[in-house]
N, C-alpha and C. Protein backbone atom coordinates (compact mmCIF):
# COMPACT_ATOMS: atom_id res chain seq x y z
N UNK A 1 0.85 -1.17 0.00
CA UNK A 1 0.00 0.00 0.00
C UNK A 1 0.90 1.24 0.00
N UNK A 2 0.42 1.72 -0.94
CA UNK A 2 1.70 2.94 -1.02
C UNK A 2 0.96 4.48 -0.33
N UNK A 3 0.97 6.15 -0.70
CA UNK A 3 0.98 6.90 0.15
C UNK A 3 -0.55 7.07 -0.61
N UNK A 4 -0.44 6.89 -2.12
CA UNK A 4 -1.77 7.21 -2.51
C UNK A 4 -3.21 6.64 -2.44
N UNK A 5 -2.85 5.14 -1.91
CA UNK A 5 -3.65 4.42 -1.60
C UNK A 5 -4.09 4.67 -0.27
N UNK A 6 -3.46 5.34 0.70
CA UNK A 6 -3.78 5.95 1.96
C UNK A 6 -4.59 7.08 2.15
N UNK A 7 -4.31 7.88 0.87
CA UNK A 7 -5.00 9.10 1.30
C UNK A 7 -6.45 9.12 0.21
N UNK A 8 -6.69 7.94 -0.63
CA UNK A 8 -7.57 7.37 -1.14
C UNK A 8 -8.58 7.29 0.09
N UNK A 9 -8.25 6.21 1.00
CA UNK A 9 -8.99 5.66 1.57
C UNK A 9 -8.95 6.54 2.94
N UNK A 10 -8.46 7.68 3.02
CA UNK A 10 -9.07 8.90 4.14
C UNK A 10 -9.88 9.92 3.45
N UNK A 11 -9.66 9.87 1.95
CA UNK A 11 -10.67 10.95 1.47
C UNK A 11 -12.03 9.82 1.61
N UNK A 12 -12.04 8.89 0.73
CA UNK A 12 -13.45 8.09 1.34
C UNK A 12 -14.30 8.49 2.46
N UNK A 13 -13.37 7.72 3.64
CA UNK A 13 -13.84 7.91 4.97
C UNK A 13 -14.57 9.54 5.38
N UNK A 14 -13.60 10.14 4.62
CA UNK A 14 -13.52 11.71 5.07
C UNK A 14 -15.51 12.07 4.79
N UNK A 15 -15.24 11.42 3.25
CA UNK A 15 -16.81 12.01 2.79
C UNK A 15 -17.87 11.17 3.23
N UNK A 16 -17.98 9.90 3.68
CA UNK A 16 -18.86 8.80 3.95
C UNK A 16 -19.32 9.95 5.56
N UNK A 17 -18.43 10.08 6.15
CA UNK A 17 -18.60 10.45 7.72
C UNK A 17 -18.96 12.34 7.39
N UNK A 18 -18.83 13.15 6.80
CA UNK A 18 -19.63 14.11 6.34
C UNK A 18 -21.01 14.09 5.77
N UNK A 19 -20.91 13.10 5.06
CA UNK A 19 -22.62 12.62 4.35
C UNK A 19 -23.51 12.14 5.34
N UNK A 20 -22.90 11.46 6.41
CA UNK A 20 -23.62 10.78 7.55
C UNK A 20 -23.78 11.89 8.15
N UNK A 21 -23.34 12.74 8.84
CA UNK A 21 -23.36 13.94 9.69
C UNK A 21 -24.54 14.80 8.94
N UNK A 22 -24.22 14.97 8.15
CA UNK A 22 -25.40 15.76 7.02
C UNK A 22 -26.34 15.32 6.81
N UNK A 23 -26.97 13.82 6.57
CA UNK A 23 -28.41 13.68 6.63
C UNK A 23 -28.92 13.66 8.26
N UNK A 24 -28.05 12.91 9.07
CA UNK A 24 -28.51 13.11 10.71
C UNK A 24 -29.06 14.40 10.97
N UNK A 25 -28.60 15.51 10.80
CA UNK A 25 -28.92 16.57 11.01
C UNK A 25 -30.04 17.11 10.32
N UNK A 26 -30.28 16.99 9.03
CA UNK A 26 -31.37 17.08 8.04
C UNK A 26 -32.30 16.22 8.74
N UNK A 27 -32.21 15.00 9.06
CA UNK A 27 -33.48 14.49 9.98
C UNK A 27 -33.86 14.57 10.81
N UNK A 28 -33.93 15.87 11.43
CA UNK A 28 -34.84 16.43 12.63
C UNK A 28 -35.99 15.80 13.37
N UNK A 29 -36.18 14.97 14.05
CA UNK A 29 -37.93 14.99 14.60
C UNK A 29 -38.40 16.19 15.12
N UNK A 30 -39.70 15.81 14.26
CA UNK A 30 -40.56 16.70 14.31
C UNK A 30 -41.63 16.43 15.29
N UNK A 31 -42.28 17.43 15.64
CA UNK A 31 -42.98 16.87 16.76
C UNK A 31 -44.53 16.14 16.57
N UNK A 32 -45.16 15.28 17.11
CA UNK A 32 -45.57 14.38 16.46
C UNK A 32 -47.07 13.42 17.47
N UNK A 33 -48.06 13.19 16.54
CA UNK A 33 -49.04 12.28 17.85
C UNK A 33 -49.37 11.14 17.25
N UNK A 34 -49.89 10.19 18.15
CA UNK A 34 -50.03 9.04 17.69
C UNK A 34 -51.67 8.95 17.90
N UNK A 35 -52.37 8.63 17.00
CA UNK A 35 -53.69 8.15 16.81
C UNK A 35 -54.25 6.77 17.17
N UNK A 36 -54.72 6.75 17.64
CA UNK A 36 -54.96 5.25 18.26
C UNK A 36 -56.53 5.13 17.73
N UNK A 37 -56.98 3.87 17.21
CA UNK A 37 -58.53 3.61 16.41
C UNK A 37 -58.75 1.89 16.97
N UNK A 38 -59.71 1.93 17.32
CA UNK A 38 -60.24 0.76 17.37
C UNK A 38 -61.87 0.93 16.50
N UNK A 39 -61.59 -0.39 15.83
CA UNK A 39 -62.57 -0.30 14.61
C UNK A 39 -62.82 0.83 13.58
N UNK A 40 -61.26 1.07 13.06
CA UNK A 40 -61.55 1.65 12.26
C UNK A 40 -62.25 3.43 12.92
N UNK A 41 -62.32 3.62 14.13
CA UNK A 41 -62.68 4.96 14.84
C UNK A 41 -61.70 5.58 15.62
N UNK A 42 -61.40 6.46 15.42
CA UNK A 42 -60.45 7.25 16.50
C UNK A 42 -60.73 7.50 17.88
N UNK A 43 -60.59 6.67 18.44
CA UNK A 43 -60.66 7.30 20.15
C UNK A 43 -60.20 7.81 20.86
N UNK A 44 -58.64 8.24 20.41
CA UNK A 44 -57.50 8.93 21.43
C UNK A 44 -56.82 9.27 20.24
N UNK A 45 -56.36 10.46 20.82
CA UNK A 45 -55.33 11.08 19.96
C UNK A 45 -54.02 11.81 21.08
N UNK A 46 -52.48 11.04 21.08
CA UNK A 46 -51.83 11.48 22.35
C UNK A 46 -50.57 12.28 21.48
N UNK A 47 -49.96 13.24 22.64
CA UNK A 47 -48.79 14.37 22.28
C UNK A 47 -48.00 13.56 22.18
N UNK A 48 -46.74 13.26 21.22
CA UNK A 48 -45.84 12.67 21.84
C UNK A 48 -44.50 13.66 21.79
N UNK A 49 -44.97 14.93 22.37
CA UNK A 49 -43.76 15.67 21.87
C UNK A 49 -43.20 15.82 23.81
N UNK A 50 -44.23 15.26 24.62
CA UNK A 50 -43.60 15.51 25.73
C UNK A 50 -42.77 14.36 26.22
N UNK A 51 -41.43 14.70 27.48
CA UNK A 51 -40.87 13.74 27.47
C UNK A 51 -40.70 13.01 28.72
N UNK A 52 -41.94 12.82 28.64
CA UNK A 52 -42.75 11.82 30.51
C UNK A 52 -43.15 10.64 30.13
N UNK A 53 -43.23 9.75 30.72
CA UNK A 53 -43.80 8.32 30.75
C UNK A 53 -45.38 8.70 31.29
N UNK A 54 -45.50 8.34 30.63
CA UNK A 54 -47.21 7.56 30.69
C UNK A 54 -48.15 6.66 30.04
N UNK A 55 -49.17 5.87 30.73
CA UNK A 55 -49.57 4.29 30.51
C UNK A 55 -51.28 5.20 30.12
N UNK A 56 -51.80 4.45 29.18
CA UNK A 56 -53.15 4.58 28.95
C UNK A 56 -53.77 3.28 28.66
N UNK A 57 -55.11 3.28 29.06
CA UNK A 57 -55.64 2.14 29.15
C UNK A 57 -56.78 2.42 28.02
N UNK A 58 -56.88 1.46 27.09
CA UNK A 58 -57.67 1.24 25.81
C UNK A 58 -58.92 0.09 26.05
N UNK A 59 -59.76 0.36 26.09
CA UNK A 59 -60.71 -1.07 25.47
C UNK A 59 -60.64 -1.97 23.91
N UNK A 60 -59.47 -2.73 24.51
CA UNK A 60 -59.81 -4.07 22.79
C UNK A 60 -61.12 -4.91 22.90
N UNK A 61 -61.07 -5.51 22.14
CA UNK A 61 -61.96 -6.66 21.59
C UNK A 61 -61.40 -8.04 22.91
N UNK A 62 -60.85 -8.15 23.08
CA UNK A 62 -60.33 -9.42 23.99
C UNK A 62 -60.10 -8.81 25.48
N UNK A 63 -60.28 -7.75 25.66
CA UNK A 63 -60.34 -7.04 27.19
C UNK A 63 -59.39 -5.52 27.41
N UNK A 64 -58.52 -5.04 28.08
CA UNK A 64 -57.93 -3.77 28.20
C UNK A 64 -56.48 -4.16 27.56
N UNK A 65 -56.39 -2.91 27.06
CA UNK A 65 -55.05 -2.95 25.63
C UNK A 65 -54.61 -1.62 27.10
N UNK A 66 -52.91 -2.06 27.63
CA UNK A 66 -52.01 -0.89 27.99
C UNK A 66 -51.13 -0.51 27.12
N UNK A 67 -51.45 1.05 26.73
CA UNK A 67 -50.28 1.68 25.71
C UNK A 67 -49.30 2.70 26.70
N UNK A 68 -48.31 2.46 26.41
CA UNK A 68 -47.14 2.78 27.32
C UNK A 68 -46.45 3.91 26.43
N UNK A 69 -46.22 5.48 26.92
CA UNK A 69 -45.55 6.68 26.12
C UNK A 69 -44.61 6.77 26.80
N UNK A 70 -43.04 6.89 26.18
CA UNK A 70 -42.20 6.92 26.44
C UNK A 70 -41.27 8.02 26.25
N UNK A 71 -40.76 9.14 26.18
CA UNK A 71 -39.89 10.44 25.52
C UNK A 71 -40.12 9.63 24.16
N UNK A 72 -41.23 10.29 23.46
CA UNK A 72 -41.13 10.86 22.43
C UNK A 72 -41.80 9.18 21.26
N UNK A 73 -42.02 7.99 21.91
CA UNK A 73 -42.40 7.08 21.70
C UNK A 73 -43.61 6.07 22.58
N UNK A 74 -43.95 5.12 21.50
CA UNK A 74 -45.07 4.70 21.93
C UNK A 74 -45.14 3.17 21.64
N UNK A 75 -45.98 2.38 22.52
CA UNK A 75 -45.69 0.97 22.73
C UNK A 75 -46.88 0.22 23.13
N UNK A 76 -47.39 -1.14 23.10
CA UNK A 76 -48.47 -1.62 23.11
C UNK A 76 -47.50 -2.85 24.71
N UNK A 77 -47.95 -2.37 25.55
CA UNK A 77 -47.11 -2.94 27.12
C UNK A 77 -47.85 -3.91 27.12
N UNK A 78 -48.87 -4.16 27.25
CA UNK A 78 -50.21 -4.82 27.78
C UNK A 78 -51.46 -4.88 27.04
N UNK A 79 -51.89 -6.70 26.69
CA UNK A 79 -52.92 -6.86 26.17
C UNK A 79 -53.07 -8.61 26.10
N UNK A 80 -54.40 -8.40 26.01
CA UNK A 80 -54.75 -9.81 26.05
C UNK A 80 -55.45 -10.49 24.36
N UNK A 81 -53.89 -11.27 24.16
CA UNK A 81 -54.72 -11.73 22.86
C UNK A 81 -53.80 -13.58 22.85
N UNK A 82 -53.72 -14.15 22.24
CA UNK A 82 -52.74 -15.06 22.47
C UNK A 82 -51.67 -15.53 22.08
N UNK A 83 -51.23 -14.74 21.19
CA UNK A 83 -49.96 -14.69 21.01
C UNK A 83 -49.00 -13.66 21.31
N UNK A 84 -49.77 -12.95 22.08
CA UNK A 84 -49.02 -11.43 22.78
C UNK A 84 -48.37 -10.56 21.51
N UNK A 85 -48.60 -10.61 20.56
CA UNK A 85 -47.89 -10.06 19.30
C UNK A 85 -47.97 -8.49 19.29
N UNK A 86 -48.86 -7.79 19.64
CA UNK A 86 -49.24 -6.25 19.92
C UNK A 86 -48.01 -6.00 20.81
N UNK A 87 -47.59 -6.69 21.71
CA UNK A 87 -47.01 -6.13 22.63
C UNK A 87 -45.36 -6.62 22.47
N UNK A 88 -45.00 -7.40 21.41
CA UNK A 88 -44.05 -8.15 21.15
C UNK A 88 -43.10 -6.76 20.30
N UNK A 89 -44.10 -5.91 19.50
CA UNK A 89 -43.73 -5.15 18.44
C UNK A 89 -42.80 -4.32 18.80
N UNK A 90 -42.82 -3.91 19.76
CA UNK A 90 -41.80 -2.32 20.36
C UNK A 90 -42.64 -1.29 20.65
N UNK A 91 -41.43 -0.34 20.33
CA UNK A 91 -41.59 1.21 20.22
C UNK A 91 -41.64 1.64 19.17
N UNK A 92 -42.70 2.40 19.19
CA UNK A 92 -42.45 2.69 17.73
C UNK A 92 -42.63 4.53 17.99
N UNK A 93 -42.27 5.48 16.67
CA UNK A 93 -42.08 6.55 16.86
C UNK A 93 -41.71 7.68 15.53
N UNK A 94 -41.96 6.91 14.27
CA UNK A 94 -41.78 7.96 12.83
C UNK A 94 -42.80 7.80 12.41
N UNK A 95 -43.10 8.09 11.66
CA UNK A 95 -44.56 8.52 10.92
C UNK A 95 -44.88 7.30 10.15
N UNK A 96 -43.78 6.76 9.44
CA UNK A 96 -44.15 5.60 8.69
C UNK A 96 -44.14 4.07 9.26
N UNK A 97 -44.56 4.10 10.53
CA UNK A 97 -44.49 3.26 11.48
C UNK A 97 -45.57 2.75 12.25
N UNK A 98 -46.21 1.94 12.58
CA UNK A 98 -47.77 1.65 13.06
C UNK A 98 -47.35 0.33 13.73
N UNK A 99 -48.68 0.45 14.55
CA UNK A 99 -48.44 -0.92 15.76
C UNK A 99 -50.45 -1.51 15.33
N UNK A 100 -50.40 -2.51 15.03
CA UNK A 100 -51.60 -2.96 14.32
C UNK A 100 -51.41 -4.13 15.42
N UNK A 101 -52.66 -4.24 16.09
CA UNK A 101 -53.13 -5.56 16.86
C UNK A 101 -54.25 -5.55 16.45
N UNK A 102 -54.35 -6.65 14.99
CA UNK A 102 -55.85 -7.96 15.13
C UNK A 102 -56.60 -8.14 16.29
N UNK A 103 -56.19 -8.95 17.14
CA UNK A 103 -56.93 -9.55 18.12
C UNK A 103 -57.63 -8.44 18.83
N UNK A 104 -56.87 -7.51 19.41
CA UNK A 104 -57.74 -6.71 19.60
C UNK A 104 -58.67 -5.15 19.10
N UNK A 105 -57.93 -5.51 17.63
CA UNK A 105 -58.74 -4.71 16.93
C UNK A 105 -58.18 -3.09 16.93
N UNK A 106 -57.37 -2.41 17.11
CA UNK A 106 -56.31 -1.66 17.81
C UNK A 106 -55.47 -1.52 16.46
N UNK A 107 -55.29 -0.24 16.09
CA UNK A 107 -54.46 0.42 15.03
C UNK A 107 -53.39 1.73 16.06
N UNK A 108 -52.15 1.66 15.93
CA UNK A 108 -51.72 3.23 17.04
C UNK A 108 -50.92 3.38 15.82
N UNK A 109 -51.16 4.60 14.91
CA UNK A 109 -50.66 4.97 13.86
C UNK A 109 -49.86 6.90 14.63
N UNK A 110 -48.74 7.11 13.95
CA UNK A 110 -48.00 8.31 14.66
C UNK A 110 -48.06 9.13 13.49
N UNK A 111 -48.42 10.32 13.74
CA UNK A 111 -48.85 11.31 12.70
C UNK A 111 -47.95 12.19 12.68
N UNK A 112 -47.20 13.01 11.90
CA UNK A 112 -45.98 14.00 12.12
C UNK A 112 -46.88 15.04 11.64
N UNK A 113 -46.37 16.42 12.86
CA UNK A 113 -47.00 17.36 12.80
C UNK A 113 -46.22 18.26 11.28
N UNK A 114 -47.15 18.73 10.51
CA UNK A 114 -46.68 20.13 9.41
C UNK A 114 -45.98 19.05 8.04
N UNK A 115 -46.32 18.08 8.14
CA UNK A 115 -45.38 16.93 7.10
C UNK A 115 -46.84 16.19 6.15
N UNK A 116 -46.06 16.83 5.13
CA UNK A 116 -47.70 16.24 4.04
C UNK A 116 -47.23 14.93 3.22
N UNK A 117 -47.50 13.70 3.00
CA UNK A 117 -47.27 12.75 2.51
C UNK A 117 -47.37 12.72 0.85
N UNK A 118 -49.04 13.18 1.03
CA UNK A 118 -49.38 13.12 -0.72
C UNK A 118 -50.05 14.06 -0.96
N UNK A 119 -50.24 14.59 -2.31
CA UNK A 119 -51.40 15.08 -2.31
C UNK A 119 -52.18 14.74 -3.36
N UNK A 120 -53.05 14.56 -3.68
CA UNK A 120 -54.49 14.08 -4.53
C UNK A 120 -55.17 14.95 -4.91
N UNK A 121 -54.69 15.27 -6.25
CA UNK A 121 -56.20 16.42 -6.89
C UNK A 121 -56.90 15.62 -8.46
């Protein structure tokens, strides 16, 4: 490996780790709520721009769904279905991200505030 093959592979690095720095920063969260629907209806609509823990209790189809808010994220803690899969999913927290429990019928979709997806005319 000679001197030019060195400074090859620091200009690389150089720009890979500038490009990374540069979209991180371009991807801001924005501040943001999560919609929660059972049957297809909206019943709650929560902030998630604050950065406190708190548990809400939902009525599913199979008995009480606990959704758990976390700084800035949101999670299905607690529910009764039988394969626990709602609650298996995580945290979830970008816009293009949803926590869908079947069993109990339970959509928690996260909406980004001032951010338009499509538009349709």
């Amino acid at each position: 490996m000679n001197k030019n093959d060195i400074r090859l592979i620091i200009g690389i690095l150089t720009i890979t780790i500038v490009t990374l720095l540069l979209f991180s920063t371009m991807h801001q969260t924005v501040p943001a709520t999560a919609n929660i629907y059972y049957e297809n209806e909206l019943i709650k609509t929560i902030d998630l721009s604050q950065n406190d823990q708190k548990e809400y209790t939902i009525e599913g189809k199979n008995g009480l769904v606990i959704i758990e808010v976390n700084h800035g994220k949101i999670r299905v803690k607690e529910e009764n279905s039988p394969l626990h899969i709602c609650s298996k999913q995580g945290y979830i927290s970008k816009s293009s991200e949803t926590i869908i429990c079947l069993p109990n019928r339970i959509v928690i979709e996260i909406e980004a505030k001032g951010t338009v997806d499509t538009v349709v005319r």
